[in-house]
Protein backbone atom coordinates (compact mmCIF):
# COMPACT_ATOMS: atom_id res chain seq x y z
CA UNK A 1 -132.69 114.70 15.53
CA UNK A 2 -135.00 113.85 18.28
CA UNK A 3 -138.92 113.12 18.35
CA UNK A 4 -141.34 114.46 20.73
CA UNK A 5 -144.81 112.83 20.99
CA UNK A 6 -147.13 115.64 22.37
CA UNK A 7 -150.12 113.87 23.55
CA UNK A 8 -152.12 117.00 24.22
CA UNK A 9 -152.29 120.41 23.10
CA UNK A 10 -148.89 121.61 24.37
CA UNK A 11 -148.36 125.34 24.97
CA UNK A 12 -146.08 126.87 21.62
CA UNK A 13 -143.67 128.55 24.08
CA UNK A 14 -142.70 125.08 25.39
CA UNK A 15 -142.20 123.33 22.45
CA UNK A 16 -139.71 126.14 21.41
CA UNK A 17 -137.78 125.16 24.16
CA UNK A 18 -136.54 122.14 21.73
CA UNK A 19 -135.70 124.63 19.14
CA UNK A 20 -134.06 123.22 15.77
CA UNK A 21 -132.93 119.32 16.50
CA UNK A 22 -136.12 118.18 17.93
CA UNK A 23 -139.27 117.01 15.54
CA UNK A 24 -142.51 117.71 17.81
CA UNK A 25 -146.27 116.34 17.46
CA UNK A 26 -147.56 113.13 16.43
CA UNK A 27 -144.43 110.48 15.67
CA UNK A 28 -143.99 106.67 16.39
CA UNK A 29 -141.26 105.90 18.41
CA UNK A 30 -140.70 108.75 20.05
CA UNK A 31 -137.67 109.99 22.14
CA UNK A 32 -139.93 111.78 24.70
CA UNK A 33 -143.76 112.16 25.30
CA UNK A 34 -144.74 115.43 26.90
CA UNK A 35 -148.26 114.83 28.12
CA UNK A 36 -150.90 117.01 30.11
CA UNK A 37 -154.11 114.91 31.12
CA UNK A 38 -154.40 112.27 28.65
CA UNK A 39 -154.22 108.73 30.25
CA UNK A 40 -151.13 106.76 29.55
CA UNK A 41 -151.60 103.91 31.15
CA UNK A 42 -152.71 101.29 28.02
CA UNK A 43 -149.91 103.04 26.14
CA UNK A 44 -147.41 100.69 24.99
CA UNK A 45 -143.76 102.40 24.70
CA UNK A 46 -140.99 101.93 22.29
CA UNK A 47 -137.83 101.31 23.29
CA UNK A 48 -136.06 103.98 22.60
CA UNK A 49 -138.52 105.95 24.50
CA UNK A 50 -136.26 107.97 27.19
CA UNK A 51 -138.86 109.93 29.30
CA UNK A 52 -142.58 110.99 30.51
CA UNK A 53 -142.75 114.49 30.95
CA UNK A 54 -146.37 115.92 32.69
CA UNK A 55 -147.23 119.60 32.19
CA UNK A 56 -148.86 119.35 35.70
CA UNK A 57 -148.00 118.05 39.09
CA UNK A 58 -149.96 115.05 39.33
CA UNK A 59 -149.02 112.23 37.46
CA UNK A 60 -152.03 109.63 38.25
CA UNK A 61 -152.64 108.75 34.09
CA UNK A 62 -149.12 108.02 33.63
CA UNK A 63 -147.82 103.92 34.44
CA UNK A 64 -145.11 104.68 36.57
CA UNK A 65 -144.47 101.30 37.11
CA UNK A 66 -143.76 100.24 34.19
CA UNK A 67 -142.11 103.47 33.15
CA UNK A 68 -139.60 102.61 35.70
CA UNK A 69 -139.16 98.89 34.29
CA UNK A 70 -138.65 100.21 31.02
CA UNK A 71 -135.83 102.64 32.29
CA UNK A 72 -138.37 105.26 31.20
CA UNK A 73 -137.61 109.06 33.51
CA UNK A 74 -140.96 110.47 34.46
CA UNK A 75 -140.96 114.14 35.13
CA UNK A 76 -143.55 116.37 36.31
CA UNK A 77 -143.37 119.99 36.93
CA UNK A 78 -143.99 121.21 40.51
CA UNK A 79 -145.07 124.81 41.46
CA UNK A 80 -145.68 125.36 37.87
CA UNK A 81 -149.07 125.58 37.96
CA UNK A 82 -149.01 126.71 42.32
CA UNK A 83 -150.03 130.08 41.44
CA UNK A 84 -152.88 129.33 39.38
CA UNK A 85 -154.44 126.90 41.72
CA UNK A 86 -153.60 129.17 44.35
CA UNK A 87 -155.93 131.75 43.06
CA UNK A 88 -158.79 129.59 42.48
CA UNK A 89 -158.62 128.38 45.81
CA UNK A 90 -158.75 131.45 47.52
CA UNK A 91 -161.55 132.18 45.68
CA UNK A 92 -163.60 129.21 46.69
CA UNK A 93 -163.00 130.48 50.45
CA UNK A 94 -165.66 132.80 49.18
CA UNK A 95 -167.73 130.78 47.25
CA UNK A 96 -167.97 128.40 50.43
CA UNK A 97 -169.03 131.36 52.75
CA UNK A 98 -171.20 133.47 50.54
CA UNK A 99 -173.15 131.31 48.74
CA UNK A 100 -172.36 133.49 45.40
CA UNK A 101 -172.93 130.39 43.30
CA UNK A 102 -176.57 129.93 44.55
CA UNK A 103 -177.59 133.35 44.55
CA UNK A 104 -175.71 133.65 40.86
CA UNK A 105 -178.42 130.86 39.78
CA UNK A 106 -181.63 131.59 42.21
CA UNK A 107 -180.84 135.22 40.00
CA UNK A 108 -182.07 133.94 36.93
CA UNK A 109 -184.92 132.82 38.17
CA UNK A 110 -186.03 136.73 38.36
CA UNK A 111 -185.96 137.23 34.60
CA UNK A 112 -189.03 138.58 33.29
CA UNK A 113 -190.39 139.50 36.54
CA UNK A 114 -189.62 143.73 35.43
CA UNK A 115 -189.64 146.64 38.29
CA UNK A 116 -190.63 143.73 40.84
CA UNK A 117 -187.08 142.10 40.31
CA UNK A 118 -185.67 144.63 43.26
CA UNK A 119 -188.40 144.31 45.54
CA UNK A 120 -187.74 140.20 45.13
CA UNK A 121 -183.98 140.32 45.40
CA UNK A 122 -184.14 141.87 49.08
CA UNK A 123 -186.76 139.85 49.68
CA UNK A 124 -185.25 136.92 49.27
CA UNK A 125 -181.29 137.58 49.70
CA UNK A 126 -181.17 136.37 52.74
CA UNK A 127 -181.25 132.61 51.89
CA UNK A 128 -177.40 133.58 50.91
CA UNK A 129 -175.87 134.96 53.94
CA UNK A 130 -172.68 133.59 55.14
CA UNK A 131 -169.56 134.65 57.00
CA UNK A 132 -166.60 136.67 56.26
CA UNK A 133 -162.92 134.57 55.98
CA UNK A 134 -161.31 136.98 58.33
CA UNK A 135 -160.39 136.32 61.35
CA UNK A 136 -161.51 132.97 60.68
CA UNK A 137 -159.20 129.28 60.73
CA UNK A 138 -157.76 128.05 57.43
CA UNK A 139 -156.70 123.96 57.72
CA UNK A 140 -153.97 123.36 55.09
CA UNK A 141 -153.75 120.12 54.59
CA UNK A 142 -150.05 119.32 52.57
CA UNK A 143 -147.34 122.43 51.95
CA UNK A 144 -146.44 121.68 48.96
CA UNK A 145 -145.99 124.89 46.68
CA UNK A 146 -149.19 125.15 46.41
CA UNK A 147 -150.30 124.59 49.88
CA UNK A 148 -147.88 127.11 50.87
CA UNK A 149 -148.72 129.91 48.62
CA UNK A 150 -152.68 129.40 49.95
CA UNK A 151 -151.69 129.67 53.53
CA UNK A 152 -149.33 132.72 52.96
CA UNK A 153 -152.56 134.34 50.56
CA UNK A 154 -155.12 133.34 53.44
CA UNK A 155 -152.67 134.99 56.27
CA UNK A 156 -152.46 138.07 54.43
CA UNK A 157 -156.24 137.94 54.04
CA UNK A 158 -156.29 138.34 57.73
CA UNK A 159 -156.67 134.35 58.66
CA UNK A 160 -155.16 132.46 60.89
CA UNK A 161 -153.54 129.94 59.43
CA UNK A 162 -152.54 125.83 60.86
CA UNK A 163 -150.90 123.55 58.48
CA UNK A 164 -150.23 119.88 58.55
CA UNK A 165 -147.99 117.57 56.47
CA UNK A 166 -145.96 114.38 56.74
CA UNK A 167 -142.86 116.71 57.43
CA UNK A 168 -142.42 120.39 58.61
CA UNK A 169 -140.80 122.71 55.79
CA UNK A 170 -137.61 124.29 56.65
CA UNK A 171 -139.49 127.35 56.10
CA UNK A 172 -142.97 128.01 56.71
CA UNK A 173 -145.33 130.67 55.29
CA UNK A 174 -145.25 134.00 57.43
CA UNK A 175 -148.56 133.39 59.75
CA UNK A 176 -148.96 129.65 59.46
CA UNK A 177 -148.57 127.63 62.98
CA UNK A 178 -147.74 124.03 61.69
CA UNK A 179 -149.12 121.24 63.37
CA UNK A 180 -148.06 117.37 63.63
CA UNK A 181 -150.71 115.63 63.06
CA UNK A 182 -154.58 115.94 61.30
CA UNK A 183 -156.13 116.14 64.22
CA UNK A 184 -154.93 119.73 65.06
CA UNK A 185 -156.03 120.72 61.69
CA UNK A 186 -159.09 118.99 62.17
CA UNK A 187 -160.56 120.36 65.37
CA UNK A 188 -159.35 123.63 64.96
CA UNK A 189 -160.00 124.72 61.53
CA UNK A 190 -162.94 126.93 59.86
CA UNK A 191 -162.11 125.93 56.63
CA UNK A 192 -160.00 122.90 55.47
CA UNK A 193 -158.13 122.79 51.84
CA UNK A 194 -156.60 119.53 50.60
CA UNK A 195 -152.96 120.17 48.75
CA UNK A 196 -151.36 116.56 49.02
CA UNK A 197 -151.70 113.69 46.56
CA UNK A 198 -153.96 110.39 46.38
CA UNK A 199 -152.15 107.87 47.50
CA UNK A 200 -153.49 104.26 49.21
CA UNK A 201 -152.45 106.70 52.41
CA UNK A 202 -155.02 109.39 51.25
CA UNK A 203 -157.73 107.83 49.86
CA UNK A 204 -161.04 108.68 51.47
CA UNK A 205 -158.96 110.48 54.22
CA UNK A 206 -161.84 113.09 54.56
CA UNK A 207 -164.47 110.70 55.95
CA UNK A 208 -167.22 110.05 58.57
CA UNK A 209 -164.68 109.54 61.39
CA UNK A 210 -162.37 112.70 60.28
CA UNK A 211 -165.17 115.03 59.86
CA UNK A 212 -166.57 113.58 63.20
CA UNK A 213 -163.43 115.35 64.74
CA UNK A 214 -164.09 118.71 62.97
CA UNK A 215 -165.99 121.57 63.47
CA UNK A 216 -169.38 121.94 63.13
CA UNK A 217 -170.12 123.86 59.98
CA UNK A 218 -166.56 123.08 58.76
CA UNK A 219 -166.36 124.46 54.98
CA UNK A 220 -163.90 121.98 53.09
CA UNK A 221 -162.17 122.92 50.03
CA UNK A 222 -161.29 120.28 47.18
CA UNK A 223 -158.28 121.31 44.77
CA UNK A 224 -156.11 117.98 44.93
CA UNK A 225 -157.68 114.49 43.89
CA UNK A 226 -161.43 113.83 43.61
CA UNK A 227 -160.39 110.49 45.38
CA UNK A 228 -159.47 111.82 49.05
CA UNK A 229 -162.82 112.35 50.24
CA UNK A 230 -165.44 109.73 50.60
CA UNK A 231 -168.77 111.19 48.51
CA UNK A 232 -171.32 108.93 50.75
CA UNK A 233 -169.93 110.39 54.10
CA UNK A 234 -169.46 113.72 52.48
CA UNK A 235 -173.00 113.99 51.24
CA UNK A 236 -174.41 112.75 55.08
CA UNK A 237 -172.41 115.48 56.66
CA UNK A 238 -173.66 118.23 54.65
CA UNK A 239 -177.26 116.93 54.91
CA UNK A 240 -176.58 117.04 58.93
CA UNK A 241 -175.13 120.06 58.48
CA UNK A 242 -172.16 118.93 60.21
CA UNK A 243 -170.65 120.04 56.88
CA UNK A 244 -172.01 123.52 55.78
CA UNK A 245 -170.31 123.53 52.18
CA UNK A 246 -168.24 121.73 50.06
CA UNK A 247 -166.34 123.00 46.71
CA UNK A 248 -164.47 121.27 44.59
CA UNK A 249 -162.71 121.10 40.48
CA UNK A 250 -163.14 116.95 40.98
CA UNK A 251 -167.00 117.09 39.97
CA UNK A 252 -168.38 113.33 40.57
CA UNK A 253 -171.97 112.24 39.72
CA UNK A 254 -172.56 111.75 43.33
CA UNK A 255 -171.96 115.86 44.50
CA UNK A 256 -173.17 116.86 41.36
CA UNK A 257 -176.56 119.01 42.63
CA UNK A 258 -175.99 117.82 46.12
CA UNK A 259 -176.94 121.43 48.38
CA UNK A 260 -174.06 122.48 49.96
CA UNK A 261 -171.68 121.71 46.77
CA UNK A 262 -170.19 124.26 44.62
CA UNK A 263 -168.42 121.83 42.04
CA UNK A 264 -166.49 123.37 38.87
CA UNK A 265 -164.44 121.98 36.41
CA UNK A 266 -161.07 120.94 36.80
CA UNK A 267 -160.07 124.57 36.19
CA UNK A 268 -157.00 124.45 38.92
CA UNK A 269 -154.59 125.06 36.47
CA UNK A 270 -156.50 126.12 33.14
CA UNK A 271 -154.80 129.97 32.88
CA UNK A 272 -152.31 130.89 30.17
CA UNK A 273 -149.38 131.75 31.85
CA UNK A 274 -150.17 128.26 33.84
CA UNK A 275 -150.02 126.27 30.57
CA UNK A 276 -146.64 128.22 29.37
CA UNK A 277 -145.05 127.64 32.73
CA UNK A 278 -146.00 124.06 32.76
CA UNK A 279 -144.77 123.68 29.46
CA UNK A 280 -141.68 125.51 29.29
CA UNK A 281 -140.48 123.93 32.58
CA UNK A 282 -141.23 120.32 31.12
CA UNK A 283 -139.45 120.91 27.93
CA UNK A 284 -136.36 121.87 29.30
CA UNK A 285 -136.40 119.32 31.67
CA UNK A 286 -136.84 116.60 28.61
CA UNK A 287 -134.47 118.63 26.94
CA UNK A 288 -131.72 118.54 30.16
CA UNK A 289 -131.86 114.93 30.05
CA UNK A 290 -132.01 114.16 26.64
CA UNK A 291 -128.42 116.34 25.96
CA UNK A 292 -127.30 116.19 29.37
CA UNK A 293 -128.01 113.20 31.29
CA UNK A 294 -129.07 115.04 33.86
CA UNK A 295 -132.50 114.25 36.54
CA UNK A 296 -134.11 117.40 37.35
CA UNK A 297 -138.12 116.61 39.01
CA UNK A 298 -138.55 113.07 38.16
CA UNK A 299 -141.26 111.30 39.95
CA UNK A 300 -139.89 107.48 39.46
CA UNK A 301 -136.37 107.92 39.22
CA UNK A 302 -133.64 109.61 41.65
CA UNK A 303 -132.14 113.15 40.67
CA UNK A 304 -129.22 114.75 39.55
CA UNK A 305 -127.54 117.68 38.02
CA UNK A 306 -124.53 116.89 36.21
CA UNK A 307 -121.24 118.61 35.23
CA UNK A 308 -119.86 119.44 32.00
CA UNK A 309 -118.42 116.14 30.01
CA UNK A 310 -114.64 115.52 31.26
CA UNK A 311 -114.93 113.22 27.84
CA UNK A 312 -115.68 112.12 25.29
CA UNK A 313 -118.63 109.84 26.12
CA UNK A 314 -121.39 110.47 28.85
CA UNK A 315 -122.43 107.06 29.78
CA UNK A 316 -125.78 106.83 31.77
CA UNK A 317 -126.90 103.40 33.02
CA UNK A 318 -130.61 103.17 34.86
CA UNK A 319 -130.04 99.87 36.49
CA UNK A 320 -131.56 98.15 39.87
CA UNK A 321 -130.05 98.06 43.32
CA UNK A 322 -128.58 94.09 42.89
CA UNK A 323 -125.25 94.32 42.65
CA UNK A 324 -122.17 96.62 42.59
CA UNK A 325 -121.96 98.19 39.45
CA UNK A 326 -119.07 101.03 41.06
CA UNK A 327 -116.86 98.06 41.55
CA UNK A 328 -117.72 96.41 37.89
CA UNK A 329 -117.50 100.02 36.02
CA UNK A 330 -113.74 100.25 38.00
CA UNK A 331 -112.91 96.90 37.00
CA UNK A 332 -114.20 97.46 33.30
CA UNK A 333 -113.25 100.86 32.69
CA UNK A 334 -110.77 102.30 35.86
CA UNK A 335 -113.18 105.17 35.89
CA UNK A 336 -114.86 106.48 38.63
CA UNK A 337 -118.47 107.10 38.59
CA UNK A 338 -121.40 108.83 40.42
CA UNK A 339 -124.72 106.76 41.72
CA UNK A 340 -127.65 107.81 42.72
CA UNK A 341 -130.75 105.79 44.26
CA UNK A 342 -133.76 106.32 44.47
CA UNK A 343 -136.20 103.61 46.14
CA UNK A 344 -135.21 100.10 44.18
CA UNK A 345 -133.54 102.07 41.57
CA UNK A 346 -130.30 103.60 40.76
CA UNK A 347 -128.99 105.99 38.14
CA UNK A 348 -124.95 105.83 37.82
CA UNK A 349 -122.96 107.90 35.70
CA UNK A 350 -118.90 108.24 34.66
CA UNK A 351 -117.46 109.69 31.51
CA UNK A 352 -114.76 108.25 29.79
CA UNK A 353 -112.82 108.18 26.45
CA UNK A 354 -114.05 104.97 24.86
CA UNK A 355 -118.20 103.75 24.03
CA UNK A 356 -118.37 100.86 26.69
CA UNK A 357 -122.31 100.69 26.89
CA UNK A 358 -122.37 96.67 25.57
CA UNK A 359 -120.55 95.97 28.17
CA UNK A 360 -121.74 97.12 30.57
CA UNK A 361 -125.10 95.85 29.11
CA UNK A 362 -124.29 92.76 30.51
CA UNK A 363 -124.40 94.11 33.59
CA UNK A 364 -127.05 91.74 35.34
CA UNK A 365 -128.89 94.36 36.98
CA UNK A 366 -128.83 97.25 34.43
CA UNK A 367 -132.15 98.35 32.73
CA UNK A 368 -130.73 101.22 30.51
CA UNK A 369 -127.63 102.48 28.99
CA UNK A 370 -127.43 105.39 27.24
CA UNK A 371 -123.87 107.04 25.85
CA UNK A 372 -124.04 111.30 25.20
């Protein structure tokens, strides 16, 4: 019987994923923690803690560090959530042009003014104009799935469409040009929308000397990290005008109120079939591992699908990239084995007919062994 911690409300149709040999909800010393937005990173783990599973793509509140030290498999679940993102960006292409979310509230400023409230609402509608999308330049910044669903919806929306990331897909949205570096998004682009992660790479990346190189009247579109554009420069470009609007789901006290911002909640991925998805797909992925010993969509650890057991013990070692641990498993065992690396760590795998995971505990370099 397995325990899974569930550190936020986790969607039902997930946690049936685990179906009869798994105990889910609040448990100490758990086999798995499936986690949504809750921050991990003062949580101390127990060591028979196997994996990190986020219901979401980003996995910022989770230690990955130490995860990793601990032979702990992070997982996340990409494009899980793409579509529902996707749809609240392209809505924000109209917020950003039509000002609805200033004429919503300048709206309730007519109650209780009776048969005058017409007269006063075209009177005073044109403080909201703003321009169609069409036709118009969509920036995406990062084609990840959901950067690549928002510049296939925007195309089809009748935009034109230039994308930019680190490397070119092997298949790019119908109507997207892709461009090699941020300048051509930059200097081209109507609208910019941020899909990529915040890294020490990203941090601040929208700032006075990128929006110096854009457009004047840019519109730029927040849906990633809160932490990739700089508020102060942000705030002077709008108040220039250099910026003409700003909307984001990473409110910060700074934008808050700010003309020019349309901030929300972090509602990106807040629909129901979002949550299921998210859930399901992290489930079985704790659930793979767990019974399989297989790697599908970790963030910290290298992946791999693995055959059917050829006997009868699975052993699966998480160990560091010191020494030869093919050669010691041959020498130990005569078994073959498969390894896998990812960055300084390496996953290595080989079946065989007798339990050899103390010895090969004493494998200098080895972090983790497990036997199926």
């Amino acid at each position: 019987m397995y325990k899974i911690l569930t550190l936020n409300k986790i969607a039902k149709v997930g946690l049936d994923v685990f179906g009869e040999n798994y105990v889910c909800g609040e448990c100490e010393a758990p086999d798995a923690i499936m986690v949504r937005s809750a921050s991990m990173h003062e949580t101390e783990f127990a060591d028979n803690t196997l994996a990190v599973a986020r219901a979401g793509a980003g996995v910022n509140n989770i230690p990955l560090d130490r995860c990793s030290e601990k032979g702990i498999v992070v997982f996340n679940t990409p494009g899980a959530n793409a579509n529902a993102v996707k749809e609240l960006v392209i809505a924000s292409l109209f917020l950003s042009s039509r000002k609805i979310a200033a004429g919503y509230e300048w709206c309730k400023t007519l109650k209780g003014e009776c048969e005058n409230v017409g007269k006063l609402v075209e009177k005073g509608k044109s403080q909201f104009a703003g321009p169609e999308i069409f036709g118009k330049t969509l920036g995406v910044i990062g084609l990840g799935a959901i950067g690549m669903k928002v510049a296939e919806s925007a195309a089809a929306l009748g935009m034109k469409v230039v994308a930019y990331d680190i490397r070119k897909p092997d298949k790019m949205p119908d109507g997207t040009i892709f461009t090699d570096s941020l300048d051509g998004v930059y200097t081209s682009a109507d609208y910019i929308t941020l899909h990529l992660p915040l890294l020490e790479s990203t941090a601040k990346m929208i700032n006075s000397q990128s929006i110096s190189k854009m457009k004047d009247s840019v519109r730029i579109l927040n849906f990633a990290r809160g932490g990739l554009v700089d508020d102060a420069d942000l705030i002077a470009a709008l108040e220039s005008g250099k910026i003409a609007s700003y909307v984001t789901d990473f409110p910060s006290d700074a934008v808050i109120g700010v003309p020019g911002v349309t901030a929300i909640p972090h509602l990106g991925a807040s629909t129901p079939e979002s949550e299921d998805n998210c859930a399901v797909m992290a489930a079985e992925q704790i659930k793979l591992y767990i019974e399989t010993g297989s790697i599908k969509n970790s963030v910290n650890m290298p992946n791999i699908i693995l055959g059917d057991k050829t006997e009868k013990f699975r052993h699966c070692i998480i160990h560091r990239n010191c020494c030869e641990i093919a050669g010691n498993i041959k020498e130990l065992t005569g078994k073959e084995c498969q390894t896998v690396t990812r960055g300084d760590y390496s996953y290595t795998v080989f079946d065989c007919d007798a339990d050899f995971s103390q010895q090969v505990k004493d494998f200098g370099c080895v972090i983790r062994v497990r036997v199926i």
